[in-house]
C-alpha atoms as a PDB file:
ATOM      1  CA  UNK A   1     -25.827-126.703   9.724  1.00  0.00           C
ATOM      2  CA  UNK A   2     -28.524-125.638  11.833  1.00  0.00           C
ATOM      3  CA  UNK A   3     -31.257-122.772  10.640  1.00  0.00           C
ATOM      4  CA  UNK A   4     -29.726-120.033  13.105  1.00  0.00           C
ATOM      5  CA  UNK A   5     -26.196-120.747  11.934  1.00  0.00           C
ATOM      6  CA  UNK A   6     -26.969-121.041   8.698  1.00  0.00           C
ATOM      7  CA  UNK A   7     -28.657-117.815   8.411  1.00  0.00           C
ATOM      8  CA  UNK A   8     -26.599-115.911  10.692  1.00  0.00           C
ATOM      9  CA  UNK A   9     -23.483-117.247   7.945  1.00  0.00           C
ATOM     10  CA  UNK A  10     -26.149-115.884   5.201  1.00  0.00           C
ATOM     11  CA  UNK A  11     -25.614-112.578   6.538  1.00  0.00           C
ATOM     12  CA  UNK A  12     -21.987-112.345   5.963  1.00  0.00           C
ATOM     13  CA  UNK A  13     -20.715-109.401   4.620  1.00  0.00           C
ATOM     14  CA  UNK A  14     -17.816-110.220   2.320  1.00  0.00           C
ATOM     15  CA  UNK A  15     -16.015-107.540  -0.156  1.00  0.00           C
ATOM     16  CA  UNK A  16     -16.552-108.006  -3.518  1.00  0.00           C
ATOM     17  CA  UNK A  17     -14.297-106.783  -6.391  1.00  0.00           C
ATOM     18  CA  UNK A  18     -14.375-106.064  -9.930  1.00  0.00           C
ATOM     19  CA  UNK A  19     -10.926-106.278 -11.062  1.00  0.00           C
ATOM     20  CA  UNK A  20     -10.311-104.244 -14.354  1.00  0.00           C
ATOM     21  CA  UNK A  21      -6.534-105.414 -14.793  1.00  0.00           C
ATOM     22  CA  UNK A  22      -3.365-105.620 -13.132  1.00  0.00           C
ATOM     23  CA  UNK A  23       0.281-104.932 -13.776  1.00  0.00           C
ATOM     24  CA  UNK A  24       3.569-105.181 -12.134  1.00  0.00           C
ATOM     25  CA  UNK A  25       5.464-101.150 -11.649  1.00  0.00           C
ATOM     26  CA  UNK A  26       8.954-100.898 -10.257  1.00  0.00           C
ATOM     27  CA  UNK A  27       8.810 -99.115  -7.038  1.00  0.00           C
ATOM     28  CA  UNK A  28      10.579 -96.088  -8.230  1.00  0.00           C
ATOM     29  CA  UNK A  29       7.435 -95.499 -11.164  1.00  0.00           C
ATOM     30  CA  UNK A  30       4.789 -95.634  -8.187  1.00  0.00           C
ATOM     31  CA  UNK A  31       6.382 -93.470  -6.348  1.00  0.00           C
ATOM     32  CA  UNK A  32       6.739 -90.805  -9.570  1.00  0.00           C
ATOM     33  CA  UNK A  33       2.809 -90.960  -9.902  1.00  0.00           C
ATOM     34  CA  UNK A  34       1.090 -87.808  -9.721  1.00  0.00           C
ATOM     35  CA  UNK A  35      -2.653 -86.892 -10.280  1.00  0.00           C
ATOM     36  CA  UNK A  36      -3.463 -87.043 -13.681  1.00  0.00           C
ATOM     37  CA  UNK A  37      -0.668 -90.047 -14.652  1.00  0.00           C
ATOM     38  CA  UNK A  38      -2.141 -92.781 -16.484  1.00  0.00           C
ATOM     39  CA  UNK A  39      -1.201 -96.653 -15.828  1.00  0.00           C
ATOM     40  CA  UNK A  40      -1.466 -98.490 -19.182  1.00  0.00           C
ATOM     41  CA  UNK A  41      -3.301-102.261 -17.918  1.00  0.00           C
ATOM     42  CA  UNK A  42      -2.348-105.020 -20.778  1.00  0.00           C
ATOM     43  CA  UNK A  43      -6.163-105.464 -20.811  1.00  0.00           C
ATOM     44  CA  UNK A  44      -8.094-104.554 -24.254  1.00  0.00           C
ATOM     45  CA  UNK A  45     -11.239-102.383 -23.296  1.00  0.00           C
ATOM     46  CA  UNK A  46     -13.578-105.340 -24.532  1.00  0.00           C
ATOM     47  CA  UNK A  47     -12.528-108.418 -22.886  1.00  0.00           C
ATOM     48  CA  UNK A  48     -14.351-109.664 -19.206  1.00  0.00           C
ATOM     49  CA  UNK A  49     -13.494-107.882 -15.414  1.00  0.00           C
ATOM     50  CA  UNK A  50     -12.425-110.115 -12.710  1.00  0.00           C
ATOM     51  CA  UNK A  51     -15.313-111.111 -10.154  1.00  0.00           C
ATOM     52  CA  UNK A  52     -13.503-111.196  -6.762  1.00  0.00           C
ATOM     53  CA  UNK A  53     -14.679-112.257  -3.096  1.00  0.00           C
ATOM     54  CA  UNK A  54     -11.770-111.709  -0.639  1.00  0.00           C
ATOM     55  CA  UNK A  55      -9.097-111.479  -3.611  1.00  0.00           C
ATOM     56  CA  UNK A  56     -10.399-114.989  -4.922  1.00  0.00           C
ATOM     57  CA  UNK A  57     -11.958-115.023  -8.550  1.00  0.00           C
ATOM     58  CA  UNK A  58     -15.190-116.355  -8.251  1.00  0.00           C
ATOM     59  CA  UNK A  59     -16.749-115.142 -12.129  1.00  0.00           C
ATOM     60  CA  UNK A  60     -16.223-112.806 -15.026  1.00  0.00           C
ATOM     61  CA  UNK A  61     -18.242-110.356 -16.679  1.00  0.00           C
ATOM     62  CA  UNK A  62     -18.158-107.540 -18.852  1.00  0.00           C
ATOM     63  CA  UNK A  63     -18.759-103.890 -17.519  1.00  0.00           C
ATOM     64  CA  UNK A  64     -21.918-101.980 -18.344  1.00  0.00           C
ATOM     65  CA  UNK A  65     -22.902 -98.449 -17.361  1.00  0.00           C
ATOM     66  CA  UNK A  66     -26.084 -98.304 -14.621  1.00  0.00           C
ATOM     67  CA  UNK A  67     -27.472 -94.549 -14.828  1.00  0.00           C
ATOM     68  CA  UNK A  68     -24.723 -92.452 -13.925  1.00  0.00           C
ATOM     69  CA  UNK A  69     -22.294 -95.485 -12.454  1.00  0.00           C
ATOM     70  CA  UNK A  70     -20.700 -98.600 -13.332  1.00  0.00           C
ATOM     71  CA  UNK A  71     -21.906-102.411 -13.004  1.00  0.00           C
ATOM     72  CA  UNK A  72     -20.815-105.730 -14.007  1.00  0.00           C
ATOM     73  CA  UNK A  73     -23.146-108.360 -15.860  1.00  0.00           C
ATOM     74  CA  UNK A  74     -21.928-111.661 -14.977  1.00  0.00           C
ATOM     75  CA  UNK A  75     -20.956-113.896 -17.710  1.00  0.00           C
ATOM     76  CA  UNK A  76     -19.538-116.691 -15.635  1.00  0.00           C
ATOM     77  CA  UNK A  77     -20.129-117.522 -12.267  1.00  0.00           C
ATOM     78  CA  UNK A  78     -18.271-120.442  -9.793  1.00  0.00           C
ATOM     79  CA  UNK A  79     -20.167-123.458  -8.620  1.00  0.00           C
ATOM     80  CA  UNK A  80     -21.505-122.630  -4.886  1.00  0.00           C
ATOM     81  CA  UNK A  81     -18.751-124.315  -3.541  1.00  0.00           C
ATOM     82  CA  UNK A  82     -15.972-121.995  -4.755  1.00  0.00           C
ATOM     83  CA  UNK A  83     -17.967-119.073  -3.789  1.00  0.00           C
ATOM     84  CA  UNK A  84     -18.388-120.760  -0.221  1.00  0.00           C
ATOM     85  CA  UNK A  85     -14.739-121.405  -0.388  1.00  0.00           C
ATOM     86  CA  UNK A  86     -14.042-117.493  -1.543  1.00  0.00           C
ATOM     87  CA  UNK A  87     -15.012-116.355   1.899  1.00  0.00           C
ATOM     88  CA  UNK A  88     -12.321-116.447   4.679  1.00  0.00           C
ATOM     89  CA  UNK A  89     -12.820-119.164   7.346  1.00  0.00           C
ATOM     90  CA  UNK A  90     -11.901-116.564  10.083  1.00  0.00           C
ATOM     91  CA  UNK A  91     -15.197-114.765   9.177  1.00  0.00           C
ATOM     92  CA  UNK A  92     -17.361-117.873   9.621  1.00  0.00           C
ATOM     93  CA  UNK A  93     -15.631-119.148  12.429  1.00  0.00           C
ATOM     94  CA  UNK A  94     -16.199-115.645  14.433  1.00  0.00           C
ATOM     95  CA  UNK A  95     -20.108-116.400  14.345  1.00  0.00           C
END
């Protein structure tokens, strides 16, 4: 890969995601949600968050609190190749 291209692919913005759990609601329950409702996640409040690049996991970690916000400390992270292989080829083709 040439040093242009390969920058220019360095530059990439890709959306990343910190997936705190997931869980499957019949249609008629989403639609009776209302401010306030809480969704129980079959997640215990101690075990790792999902590290996502365009919906593909890529790592874990477990959440911490930065000032005021959220983070994520990494535990686990992919080889480079799976994180390569997390971004869409559309995006690197359109360079």
């Amino acid at each position: 890969m040439s040093g242009v291209l390969e920058s220019q692919v360095l530059q990439i913005e890709v959306p990343v995601v910190v997936r705190v759990g997931e869980r499957q609601m019949r249609m008629v329950d989403v639609l009776a949600l209302t401010p306030g409702a809480i969704i129980e996640i079959n997640k215990r409040s101690e075990d790792e968050l999902d590290l996502l690049i365009n919906n593909k996991q890529i790592g874990s970690g477990l959440a911490v609190k930065v000032g005021e916000n959220f983070g994520l400390r990494v535990t686990y992270i992919g080889d480079i190749k799976a994180r390569i292989a997390a971004m869409s080829e559309d995006e690197a083709l359109s360079l």
